[in-house]
N, C-alpha and C. Protein backbone atom coordinates (compact mmCIF):
# COMPACT_ATOMS: atom_id res chain seq x y z
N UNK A 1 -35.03 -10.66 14.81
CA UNK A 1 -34.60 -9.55 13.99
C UNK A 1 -35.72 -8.51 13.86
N UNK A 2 -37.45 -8.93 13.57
CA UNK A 2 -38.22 -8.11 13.00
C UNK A 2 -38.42 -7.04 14.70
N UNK A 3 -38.28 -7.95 15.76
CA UNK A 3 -38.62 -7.00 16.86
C UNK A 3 -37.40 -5.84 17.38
N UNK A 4 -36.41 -6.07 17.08
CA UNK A 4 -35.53 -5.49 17.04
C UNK A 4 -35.55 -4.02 16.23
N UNK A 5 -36.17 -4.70 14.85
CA UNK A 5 -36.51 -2.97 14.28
C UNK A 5 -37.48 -2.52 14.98
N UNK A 6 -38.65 -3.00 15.02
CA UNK A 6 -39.88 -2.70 15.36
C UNK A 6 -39.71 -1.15 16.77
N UNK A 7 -38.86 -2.39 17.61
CA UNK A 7 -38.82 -1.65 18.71
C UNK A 7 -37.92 -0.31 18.21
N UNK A 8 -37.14 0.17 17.87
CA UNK A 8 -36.43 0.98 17.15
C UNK A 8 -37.28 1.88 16.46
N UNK A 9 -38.43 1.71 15.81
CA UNK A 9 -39.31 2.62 15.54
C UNK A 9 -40.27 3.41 16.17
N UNK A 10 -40.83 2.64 17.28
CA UNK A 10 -41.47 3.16 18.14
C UNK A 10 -41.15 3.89 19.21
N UNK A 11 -41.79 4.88 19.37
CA UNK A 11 -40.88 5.92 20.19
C UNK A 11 -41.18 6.01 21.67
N UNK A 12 -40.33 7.07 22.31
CA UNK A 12 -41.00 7.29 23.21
C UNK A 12 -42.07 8.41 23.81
N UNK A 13 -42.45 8.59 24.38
CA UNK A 13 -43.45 9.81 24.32
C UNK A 13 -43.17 10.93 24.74
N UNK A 14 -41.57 11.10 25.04
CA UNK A 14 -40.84 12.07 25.13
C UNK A 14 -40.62 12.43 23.65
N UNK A 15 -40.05 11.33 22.85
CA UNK A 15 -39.76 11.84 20.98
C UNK A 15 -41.11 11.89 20.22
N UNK A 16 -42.01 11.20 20.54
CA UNK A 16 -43.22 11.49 19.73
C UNK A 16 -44.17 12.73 20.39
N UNK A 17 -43.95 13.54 21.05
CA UNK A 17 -44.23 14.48 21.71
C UNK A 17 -43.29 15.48 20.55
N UNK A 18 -42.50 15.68 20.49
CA UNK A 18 -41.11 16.03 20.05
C UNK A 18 -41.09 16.53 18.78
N UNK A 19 -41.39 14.94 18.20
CA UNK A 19 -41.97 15.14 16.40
C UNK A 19 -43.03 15.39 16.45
N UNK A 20 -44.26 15.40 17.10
CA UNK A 20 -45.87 15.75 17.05
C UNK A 20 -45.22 17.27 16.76
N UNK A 21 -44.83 17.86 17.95
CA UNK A 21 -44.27 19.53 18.15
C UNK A 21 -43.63 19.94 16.61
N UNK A 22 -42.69 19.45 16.61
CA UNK A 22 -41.89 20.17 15.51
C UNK A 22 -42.56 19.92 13.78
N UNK A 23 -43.42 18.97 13.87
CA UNK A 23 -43.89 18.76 12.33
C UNK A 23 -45.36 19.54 12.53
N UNK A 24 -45.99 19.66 13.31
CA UNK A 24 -47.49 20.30 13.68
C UNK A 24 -46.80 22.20 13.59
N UNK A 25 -46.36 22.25 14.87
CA UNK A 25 -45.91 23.73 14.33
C UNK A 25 -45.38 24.26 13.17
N UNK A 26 -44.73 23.36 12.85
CA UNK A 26 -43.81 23.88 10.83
C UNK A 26 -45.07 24.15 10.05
N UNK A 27 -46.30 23.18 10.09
CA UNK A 27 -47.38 22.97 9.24
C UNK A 27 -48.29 24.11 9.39
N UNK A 28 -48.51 24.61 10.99
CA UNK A 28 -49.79 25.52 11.17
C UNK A 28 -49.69 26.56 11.78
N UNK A 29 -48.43 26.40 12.22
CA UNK A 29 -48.23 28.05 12.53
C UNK A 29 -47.69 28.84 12.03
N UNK A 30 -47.96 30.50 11.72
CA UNK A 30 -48.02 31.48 11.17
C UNK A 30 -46.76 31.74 11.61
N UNK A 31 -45.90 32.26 10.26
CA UNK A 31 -44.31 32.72 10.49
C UNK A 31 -44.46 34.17 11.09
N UNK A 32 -45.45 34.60 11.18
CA UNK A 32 -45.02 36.24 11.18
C UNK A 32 -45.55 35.91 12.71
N UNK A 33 -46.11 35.64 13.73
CA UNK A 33 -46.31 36.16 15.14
C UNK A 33 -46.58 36.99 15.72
N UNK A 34 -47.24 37.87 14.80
CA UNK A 34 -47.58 39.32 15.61
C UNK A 34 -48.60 38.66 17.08
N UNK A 35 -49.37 37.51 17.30
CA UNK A 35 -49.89 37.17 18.23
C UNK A 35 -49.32 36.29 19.03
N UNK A 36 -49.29 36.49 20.61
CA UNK A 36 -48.81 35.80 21.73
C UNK A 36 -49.33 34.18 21.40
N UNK A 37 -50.80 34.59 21.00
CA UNK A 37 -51.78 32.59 21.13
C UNK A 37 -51.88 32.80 19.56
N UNK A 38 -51.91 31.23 19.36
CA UNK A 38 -52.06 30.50 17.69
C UNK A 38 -53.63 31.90 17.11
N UNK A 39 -53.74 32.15 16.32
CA UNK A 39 -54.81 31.92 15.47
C UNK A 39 -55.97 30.73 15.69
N UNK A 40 -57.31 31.36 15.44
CA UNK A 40 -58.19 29.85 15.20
C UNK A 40 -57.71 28.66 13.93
N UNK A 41 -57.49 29.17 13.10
CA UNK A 41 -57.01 28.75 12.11
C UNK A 41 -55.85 27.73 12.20
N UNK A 42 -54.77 28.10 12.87
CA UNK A 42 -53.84 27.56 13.92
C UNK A 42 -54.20 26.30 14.76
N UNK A 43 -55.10 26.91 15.63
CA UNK A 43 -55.37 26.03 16.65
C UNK A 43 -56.60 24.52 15.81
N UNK A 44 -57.10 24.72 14.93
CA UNK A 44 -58.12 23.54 13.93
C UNK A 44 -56.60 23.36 12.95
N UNK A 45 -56.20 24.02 12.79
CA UNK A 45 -54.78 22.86 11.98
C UNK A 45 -53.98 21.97 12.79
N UNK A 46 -53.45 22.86 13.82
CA UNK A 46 -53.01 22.08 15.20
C UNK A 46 -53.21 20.85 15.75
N UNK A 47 -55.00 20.41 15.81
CA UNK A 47 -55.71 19.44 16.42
C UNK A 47 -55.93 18.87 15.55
N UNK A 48 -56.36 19.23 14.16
CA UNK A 48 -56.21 18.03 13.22
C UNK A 48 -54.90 17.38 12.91
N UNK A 49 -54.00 18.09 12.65
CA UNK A 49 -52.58 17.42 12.73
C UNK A 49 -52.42 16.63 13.64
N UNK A 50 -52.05 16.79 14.94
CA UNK A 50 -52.13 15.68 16.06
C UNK A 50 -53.08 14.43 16.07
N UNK A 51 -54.10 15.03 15.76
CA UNK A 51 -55.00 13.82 15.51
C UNK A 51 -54.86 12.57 14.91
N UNK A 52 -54.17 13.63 13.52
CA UNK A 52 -53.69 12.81 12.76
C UNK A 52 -52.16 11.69 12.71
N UNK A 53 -51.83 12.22 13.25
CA UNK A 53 -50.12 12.02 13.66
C UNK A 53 -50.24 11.14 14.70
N UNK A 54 -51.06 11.08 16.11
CA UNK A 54 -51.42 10.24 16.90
C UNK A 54 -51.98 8.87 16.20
N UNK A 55 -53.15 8.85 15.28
CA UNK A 55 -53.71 7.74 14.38
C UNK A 55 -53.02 7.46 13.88
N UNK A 56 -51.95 7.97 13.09
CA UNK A 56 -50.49 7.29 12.04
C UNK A 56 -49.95 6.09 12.79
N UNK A 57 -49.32 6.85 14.75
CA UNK A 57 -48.74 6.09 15.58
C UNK A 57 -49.42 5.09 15.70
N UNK A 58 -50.87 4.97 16.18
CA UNK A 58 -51.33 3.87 16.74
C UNK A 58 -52.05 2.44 15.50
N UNK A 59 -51.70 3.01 14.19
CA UNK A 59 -52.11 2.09 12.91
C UNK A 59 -50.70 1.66 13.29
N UNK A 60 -49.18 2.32 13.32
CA UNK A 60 -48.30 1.39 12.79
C UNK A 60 -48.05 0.11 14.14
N UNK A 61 -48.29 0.98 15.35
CA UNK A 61 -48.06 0.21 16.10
C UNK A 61 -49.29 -1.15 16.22
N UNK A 62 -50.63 -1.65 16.16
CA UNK A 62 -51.07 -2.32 15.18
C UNK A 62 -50.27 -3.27 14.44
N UNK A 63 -49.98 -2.83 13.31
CA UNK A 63 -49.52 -3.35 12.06
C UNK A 63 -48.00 -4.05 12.56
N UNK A 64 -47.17 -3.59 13.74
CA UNK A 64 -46.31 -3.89 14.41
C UNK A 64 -46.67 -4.67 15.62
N UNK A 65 -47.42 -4.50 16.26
CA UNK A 65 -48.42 -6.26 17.03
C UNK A 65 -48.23 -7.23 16.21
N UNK A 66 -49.14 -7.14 15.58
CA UNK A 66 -49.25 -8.11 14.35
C UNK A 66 -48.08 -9.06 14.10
N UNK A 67 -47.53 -8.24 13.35
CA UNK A 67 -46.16 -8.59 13.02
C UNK A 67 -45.57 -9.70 13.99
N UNK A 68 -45.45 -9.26 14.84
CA UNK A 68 -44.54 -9.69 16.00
C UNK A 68 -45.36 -10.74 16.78
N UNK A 69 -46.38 -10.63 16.61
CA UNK A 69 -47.56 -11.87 17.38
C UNK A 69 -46.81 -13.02 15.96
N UNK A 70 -47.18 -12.48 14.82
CA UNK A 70 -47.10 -13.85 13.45
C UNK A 70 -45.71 -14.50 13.67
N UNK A 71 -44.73 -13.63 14.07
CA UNK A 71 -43.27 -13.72 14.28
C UNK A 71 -42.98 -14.78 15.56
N UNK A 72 -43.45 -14.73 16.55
CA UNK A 72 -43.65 -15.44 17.66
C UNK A 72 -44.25 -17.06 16.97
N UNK A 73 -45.28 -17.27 16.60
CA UNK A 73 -45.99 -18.08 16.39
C UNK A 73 -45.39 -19.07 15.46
N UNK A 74 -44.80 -18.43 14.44
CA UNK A 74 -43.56 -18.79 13.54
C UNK A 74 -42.40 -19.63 13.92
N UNK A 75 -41.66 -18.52 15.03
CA UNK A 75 -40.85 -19.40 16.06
C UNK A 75 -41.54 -20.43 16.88
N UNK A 76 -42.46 -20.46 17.43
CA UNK A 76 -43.12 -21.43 18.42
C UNK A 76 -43.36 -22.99 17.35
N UNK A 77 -43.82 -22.65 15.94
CA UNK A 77 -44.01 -23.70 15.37
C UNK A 77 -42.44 -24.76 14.80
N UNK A 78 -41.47 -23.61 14.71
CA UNK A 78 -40.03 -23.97 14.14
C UNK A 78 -39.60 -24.74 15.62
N UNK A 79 -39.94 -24.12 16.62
CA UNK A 79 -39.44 -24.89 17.81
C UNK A 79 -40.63 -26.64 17.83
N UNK A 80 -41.16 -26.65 17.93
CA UNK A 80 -41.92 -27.74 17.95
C UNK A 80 -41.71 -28.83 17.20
N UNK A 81 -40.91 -28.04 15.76
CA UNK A 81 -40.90 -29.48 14.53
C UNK A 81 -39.21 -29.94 14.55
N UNK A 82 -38.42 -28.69 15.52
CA UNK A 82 -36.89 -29.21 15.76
C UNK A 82 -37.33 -30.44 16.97
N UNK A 83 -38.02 -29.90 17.74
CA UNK A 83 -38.49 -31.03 19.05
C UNK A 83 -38.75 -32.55 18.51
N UNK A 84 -40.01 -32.35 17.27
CA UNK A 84 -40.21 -33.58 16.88
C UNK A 84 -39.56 -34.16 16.33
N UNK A 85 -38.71 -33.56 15.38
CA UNK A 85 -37.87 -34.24 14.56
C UNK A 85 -36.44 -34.09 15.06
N UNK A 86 -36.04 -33.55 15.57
CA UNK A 86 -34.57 -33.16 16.08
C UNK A 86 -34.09 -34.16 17.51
């Protein structure tokens, strides 16, 4: 069950490309556009955002290893004590 969500959360790098884009631009770029290229200002909000948004991905995915390693190990031990005792 837990890998089932898991996998469901994690994206692909077509959609996390996608959401990086659409939540980074909402955040740092300037509504008015009188310029073709970002602002500096723009472009250091830009790269910190991503930065940040990339580190979000790779803590949950982490925290979702984890998970799924304890989840495995769990099953491996439930299989062993149906073996012995079953």
């Amino acid at each position: 069950m837990f890998w089932r969500i898991s996998s469901e959360i994690m994206l692909s790098p077509q959609d996390l490309f996608n959401k990086i884009a659409a939540s980074c631009f909402a955040k740092c770029a300037s509504r008015r556009h009188k310029e073709p290229d970002l602002a500096l200002g723009e472009m250091s909000c830009t790269d910190r955002c991503v930065a940040k948004y990339l580190e979000a991905q790779q803590r949950v995915g982490v925290v979702l290893q984890q998970a799924n390693e304890a989840q495995l190990e769990q099953q491996q031990q439930l299989a062993n004590m149906q073996q012995r005792f079953g």
